[in-house]
C-alpha atoms as a PDB file:
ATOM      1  CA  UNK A   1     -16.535   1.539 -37.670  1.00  0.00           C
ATOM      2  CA  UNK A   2     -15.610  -1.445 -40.077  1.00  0.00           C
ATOM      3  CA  UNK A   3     -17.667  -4.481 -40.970  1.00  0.00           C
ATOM      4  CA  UNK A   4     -15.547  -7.422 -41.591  1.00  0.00           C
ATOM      5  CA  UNK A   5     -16.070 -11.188 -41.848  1.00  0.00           C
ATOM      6  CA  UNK A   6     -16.520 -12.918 -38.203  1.00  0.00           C
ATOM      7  CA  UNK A   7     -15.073 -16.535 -37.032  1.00  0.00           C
ATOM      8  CA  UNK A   8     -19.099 -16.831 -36.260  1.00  0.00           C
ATOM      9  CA  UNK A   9     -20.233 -19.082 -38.818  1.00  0.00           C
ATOM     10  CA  UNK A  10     -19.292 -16.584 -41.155  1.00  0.00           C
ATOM     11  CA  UNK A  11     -21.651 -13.760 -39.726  1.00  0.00           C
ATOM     12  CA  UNK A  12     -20.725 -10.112 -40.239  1.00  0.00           C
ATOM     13  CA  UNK A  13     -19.314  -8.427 -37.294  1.00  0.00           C
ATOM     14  CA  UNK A  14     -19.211  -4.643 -36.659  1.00  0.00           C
ATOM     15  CA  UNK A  15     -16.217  -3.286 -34.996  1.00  0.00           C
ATOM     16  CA  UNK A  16     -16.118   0.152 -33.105  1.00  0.00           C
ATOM     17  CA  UNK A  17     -12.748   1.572 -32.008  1.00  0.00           C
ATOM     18  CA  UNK A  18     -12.404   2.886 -28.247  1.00  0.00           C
ATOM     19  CA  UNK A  19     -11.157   6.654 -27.106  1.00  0.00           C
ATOM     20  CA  UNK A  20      -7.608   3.924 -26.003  1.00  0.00           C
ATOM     21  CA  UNK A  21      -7.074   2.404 -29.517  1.00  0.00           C
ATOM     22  CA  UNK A  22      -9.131  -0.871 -28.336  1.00  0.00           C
ATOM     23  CA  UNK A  23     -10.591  -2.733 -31.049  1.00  0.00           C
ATOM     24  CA  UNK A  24     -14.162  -4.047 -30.028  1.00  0.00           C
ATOM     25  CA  UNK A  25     -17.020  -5.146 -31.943  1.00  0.00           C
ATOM     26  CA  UNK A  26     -19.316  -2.681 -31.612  1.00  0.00           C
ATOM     27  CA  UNK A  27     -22.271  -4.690 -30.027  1.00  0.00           C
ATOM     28  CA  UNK A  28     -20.103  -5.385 -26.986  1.00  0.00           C
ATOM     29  CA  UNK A  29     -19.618  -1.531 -27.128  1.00  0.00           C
ATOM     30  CA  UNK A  30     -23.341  -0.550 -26.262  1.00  0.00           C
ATOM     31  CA  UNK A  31     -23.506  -3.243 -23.887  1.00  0.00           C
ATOM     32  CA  UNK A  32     -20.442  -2.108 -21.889  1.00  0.00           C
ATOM     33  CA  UNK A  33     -22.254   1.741 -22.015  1.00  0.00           C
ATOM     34  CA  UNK A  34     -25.001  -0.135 -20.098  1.00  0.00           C
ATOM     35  CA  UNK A  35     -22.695  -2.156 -17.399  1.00  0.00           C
ATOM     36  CA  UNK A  36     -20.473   0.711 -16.409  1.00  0.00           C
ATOM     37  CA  UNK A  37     -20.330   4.367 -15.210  1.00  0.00           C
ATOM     38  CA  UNK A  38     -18.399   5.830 -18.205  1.00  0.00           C
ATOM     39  CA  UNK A  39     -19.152   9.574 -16.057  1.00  0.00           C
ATOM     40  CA  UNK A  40     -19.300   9.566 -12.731  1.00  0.00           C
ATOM     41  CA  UNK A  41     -22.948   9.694 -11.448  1.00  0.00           C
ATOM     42  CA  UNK A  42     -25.319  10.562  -8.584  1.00  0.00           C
ATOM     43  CA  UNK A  43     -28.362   8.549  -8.833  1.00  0.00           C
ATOM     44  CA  UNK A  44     -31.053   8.807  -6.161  1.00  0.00           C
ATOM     45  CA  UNK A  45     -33.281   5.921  -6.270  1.00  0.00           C
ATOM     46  CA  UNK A  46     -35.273   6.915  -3.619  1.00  0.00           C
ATOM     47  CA  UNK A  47     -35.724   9.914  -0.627  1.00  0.00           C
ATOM     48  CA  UNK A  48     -32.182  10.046   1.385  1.00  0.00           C
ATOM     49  CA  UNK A  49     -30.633   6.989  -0.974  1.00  0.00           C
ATOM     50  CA  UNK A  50     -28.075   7.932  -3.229  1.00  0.00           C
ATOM     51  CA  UNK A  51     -25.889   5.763  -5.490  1.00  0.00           C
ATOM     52  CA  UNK A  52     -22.070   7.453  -6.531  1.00  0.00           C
ATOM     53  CA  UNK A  53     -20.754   5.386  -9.138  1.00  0.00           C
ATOM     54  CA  UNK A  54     -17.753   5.529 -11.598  1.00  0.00           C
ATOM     55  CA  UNK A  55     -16.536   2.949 -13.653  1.00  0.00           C
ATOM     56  CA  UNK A  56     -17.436  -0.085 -12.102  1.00  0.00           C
ATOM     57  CA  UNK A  57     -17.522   0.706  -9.130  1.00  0.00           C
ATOM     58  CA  UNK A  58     -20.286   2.339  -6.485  1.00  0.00           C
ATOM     59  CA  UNK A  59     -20.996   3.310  -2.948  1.00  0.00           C
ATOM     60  CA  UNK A  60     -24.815   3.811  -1.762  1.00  0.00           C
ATOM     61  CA  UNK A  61     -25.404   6.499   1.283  1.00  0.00           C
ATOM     62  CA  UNK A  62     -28.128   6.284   3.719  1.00  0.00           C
ATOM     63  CA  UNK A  63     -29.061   9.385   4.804  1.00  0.00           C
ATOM     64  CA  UNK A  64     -30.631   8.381   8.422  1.00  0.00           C
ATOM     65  CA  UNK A  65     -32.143  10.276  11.676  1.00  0.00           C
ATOM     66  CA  UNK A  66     -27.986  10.242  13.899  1.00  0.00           C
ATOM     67  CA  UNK A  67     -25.672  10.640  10.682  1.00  0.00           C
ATOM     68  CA  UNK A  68     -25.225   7.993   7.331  1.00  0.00           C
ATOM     69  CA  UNK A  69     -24.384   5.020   6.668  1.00  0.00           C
ATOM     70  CA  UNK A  70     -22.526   3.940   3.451  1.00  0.00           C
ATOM     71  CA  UNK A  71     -23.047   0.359   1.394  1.00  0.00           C
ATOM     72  CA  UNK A  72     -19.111   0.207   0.457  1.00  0.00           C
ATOM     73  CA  UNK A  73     -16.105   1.682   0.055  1.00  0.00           C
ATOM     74  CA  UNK A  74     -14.195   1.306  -2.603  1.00  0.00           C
ATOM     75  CA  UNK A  75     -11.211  -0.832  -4.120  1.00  0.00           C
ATOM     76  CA  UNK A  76      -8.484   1.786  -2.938  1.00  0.00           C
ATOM     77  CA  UNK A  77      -7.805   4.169  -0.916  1.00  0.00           C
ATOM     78  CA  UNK A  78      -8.019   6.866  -3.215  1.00  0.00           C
ATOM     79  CA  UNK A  79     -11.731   5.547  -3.781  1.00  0.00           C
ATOM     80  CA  UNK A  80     -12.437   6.220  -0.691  1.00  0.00           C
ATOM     81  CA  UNK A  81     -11.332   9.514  -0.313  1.00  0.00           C
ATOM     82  CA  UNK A  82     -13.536  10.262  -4.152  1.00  0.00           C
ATOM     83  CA  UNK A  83     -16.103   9.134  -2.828  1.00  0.00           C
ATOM     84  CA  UNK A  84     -15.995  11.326   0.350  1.00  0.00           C
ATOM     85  CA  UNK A  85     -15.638  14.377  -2.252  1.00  0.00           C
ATOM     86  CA  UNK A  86     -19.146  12.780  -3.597  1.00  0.00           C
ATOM     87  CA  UNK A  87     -20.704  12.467   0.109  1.00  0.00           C
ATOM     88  CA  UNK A  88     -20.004  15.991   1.195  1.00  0.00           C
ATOM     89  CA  UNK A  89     -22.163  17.595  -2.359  1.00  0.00           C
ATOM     90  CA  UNK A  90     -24.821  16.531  -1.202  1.00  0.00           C
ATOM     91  CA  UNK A  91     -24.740  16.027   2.469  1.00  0.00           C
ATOM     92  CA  UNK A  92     -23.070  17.120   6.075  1.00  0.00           C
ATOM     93  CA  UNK A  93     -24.207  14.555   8.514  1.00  0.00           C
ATOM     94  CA  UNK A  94     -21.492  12.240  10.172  1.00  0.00           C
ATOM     95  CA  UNK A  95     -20.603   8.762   8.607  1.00  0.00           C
ATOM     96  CA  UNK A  96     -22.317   6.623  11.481  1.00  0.00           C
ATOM     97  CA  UNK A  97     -21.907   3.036  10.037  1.00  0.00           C
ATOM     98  CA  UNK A  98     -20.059   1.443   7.343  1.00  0.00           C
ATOM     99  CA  UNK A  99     -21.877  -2.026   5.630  1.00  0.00           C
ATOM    100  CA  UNK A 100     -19.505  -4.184   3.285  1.00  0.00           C
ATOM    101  CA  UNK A 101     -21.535  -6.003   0.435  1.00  0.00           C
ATOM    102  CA  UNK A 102     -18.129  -8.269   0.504  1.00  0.00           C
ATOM    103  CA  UNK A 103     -14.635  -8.724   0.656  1.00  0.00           C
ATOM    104  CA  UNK A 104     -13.651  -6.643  -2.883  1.00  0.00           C
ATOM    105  CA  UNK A 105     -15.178  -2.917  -2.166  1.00  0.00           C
ATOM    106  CA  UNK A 106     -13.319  -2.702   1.451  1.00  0.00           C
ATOM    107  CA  UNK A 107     -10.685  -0.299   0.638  1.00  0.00           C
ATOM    108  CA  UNK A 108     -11.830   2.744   1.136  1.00  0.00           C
ATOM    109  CA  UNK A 109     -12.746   2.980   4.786  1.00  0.00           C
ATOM    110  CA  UNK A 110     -10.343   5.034   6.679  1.00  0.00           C
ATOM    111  CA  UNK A 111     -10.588   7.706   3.884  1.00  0.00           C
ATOM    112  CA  UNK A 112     -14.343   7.687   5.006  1.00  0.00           C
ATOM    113  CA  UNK A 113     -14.216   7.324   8.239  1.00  0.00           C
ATOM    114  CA  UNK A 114     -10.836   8.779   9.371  1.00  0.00           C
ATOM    115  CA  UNK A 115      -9.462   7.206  12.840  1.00  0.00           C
ATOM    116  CA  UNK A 116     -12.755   7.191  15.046  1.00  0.00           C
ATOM    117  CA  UNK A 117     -12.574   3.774  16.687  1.00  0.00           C
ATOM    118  CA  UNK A 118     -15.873   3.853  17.252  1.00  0.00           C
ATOM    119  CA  UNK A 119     -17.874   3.422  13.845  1.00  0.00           C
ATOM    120  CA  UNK A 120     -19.738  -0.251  13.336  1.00  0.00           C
ATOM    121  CA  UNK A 121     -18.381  -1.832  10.497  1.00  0.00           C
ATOM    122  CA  UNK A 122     -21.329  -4.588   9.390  1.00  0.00           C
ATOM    123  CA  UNK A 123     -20.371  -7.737   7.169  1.00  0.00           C
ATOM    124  CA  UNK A 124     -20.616 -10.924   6.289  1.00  0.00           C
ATOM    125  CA  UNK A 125     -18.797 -13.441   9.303  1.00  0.00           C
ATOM    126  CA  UNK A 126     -16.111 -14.953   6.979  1.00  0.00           C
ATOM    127  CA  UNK A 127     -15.227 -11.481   5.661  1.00  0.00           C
ATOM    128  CA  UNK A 128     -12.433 -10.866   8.112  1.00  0.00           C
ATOM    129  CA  UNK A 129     -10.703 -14.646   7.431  1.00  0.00           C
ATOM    130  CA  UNK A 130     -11.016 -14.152   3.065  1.00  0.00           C
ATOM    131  CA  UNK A 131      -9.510 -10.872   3.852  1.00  0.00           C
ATOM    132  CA  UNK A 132      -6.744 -12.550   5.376  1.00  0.00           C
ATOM    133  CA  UNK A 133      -6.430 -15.302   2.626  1.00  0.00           C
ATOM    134  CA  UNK A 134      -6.243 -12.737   0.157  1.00  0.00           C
ATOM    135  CA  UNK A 135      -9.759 -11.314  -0.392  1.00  0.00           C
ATOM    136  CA  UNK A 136     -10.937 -14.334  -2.809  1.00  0.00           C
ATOM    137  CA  UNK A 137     -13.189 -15.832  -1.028  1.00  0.00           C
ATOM    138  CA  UNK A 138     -13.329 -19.309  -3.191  1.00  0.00           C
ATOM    139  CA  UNK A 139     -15.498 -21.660  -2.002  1.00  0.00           C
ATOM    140  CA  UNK A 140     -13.041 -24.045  -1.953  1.00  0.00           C
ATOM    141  CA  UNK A 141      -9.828 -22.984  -0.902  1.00  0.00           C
ATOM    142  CA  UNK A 142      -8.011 -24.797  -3.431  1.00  0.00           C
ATOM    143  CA  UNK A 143      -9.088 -22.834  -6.168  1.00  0.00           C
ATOM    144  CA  UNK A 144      -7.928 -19.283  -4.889  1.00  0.00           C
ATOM    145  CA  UNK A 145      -5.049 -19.248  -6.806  1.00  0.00           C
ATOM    146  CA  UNK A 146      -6.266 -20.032  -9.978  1.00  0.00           C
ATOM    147  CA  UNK A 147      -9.416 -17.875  -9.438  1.00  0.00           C
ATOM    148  CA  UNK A 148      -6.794 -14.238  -8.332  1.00  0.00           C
ATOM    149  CA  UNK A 149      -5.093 -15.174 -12.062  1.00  0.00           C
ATOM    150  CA  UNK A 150      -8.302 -15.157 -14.093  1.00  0.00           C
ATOM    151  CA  UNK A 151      -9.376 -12.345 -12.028  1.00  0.00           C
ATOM    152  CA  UNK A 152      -5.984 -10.097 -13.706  1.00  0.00           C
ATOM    153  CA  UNK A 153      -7.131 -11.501 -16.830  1.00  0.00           C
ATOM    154  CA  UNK A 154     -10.496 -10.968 -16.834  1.00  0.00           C
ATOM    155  CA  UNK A 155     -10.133  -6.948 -15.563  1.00  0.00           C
ATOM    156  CA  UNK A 156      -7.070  -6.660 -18.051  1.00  0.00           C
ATOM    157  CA  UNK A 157      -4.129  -6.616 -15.655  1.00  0.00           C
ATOM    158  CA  UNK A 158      -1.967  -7.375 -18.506  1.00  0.00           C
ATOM    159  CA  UNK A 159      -2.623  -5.212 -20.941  1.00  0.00           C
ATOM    160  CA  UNK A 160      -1.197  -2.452 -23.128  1.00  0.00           C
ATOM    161  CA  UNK A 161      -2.748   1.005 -22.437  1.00  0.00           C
ATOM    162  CA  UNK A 162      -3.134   1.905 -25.837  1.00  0.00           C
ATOM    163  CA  UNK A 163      -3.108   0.259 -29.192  1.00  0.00           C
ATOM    164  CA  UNK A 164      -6.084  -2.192 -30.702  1.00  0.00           C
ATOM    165  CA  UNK A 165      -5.185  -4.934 -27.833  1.00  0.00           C
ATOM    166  CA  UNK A 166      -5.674  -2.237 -25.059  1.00  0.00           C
ATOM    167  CA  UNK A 167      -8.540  -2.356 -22.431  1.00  0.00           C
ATOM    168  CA  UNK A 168     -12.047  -2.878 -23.979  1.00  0.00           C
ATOM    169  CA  UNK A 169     -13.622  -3.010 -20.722  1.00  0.00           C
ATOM    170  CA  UNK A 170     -12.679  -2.923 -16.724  1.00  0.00           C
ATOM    171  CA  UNK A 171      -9.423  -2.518 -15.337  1.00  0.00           C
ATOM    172  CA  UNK A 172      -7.683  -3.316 -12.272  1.00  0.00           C
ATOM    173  CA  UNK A 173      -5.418  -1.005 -10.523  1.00  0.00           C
ATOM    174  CA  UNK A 174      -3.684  -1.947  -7.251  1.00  0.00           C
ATOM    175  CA  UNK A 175      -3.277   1.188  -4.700  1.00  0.00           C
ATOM    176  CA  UNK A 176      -2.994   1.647  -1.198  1.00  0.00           C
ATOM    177  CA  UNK A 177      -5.807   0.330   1.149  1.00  0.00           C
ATOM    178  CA  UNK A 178      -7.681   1.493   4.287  1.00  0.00           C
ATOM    179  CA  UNK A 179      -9.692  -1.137   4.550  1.00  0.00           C
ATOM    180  CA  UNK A 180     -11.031  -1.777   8.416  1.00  0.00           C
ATOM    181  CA  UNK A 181     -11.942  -5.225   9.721  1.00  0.00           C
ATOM    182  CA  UNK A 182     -15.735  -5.801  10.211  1.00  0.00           C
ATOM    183  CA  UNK A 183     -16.506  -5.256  13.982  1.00  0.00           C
ATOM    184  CA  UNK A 184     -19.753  -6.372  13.598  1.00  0.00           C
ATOM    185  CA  UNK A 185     -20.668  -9.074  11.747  1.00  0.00           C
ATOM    186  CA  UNK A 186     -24.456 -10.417  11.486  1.00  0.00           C
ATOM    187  CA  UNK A 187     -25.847 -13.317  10.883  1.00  0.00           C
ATOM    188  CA  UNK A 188     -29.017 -14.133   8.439  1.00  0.00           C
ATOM    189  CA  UNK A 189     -31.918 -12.852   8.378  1.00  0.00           C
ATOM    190  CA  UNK A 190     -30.358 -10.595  11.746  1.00  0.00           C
ATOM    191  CA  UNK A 191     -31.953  -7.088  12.362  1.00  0.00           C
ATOM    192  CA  UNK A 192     -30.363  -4.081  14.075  1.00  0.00           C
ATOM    193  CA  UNK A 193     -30.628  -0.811  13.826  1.00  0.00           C
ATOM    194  CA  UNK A 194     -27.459   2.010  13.062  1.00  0.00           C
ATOM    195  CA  UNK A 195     -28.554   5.755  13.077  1.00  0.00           C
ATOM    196  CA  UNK A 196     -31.695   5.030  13.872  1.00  0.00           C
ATOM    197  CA  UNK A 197     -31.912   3.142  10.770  1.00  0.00           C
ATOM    198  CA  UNK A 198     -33.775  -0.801  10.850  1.00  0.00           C
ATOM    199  CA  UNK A 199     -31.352  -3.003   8.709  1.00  0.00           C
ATOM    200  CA  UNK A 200     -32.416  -6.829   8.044  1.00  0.00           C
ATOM    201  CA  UNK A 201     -29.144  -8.289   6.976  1.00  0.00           C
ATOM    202  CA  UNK A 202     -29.197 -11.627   4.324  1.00  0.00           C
ATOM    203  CA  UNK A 203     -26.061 -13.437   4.495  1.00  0.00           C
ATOM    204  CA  UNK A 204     -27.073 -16.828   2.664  1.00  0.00           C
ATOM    205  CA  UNK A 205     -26.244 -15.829  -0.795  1.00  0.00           C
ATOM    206  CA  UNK A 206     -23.370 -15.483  -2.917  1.00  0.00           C
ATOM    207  CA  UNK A 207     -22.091 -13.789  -5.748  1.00  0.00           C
ATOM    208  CA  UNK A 208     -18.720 -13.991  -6.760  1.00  0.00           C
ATOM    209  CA  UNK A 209     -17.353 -14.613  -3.330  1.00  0.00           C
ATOM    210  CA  UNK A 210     -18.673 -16.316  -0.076  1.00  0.00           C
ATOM    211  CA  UNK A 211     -19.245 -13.494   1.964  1.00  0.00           C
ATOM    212  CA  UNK A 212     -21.722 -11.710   0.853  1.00  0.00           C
ATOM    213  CA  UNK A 213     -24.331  -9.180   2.533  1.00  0.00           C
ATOM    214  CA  UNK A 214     -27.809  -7.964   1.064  1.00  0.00           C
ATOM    215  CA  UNK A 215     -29.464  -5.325   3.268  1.00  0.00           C
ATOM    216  CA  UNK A 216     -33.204  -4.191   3.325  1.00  0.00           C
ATOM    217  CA  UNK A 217     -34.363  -0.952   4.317  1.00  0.00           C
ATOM    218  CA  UNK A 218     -37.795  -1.823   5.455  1.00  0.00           C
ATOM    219  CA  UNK A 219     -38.758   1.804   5.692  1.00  0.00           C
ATOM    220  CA  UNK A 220     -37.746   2.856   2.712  1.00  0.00           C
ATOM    221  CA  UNK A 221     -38.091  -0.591   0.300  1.00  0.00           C
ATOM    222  CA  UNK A 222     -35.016  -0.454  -0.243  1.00  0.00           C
ATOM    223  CA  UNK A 223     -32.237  -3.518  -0.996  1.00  0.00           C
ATOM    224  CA  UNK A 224     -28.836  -3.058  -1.017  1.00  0.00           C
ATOM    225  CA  UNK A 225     -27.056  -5.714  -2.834  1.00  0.00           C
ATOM    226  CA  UNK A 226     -23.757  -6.804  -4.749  1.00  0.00           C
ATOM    227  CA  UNK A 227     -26.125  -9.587  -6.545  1.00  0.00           C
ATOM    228  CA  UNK A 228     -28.422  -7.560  -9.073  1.00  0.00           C
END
């Protein structure tokens, strides 16, 4: 770690140097150590809830009464197919419902799920048509373009592995996708119940796309959400 002379108003900035060569000020490292999974990790944040995350990404299980239900899938295929690995450590029961917090962690479903036709797939009702456009779910239509270009640049599409310009933070990676359409979508403020679970479904709010759904677990206290 070097101090040297910042474009700041002059201020002294600390620089770290990542495992990849990156050159980062070293602030922005401990803040990245609290934003991502740098391991991956089983958190349980309450009885038959757990959390599986690795780098940014995360899928929640819901160990229920008929089987469990998971709160995402994943950005790939592959993800999906981790994140089974994950599932199966800790428990045996049938996946029973899939829930989509929105259009980016959809990828990973057939990995989870396999081929059974059967499984409820919960989401937001414009899922299935941003999906179709692409998966940005802009607001306004006009701006999906520009918004898929800063997306590559903000998760460093472009680049170099290695070397002080390399990756200081998240990174996108294309692969293949299983993603399934929803087959259920809910409305606001809907209730059902999957597994013998109670789900209350919110599908007012936004976070970095349109179609976003925040579910509470009334029995448990539990919110699942792609906002906090």
């Amino acid at each position: 770690m070097n101090p040297t002379r910042g474009p700041y108003m002059g201020a002294t900035v600390a620089h770290a140097t990542l495992p990849n060569g990156a050159l980062i000020p070293a602030a922005t490292q401990r803040k990245l150590a609290q934003t991502m999974y740098a391991e991956p990790v089983a958190d349980r944040p309450a009885p038959g809830v757990t959390v599986f995350g690795g780098g940014f990404l995360n899928l929640t299980l819901v160990e229920c009464d008929d089987g469990v239900l998971v709160y995402d899938t994943g950005e790939t295929l592959e993800d999906g197919a981790r994140f089974l690995a994950q599932i199966r450590q800790v428990c045996a029961k049938p996946i029973v419902g899939v829930l989509y917090s929105h259009s980016h962690y959809v990828h990973g479903t057939s990995a989870l799920v396999g081929d059974d036709p059967d499984v409820p797939v919960v989401g937001h009702p414009r899922l299935n048509g941003n999906l179709a456009a692409g998966g940005a779910g802009s607001v306004f239509a006009e701006a999906g373009p520009l918004q898929s270009a800063r997306t590559l640049e903000q998760f460093c599409h472009f680049l170099p592995a290695s070397g002080p310009d390399a990756p200081t933070s998240i990174e996108v990676h294309f692969g293949r996708s299983g993603q399934w359409p929803v087959n259920r979508p809910v409305a606001d403020r809907e209730q059902l119940t999957l597994g013998g679970e109670l789900l209350e479904c919110h599908t007012a709010h936004g976070s970095d796309t349109d179609d976003c759904l925040t579910v509470f677990l009334p029995r448990r206290g539990v919110v699942l959400n792609n906002l906090l």
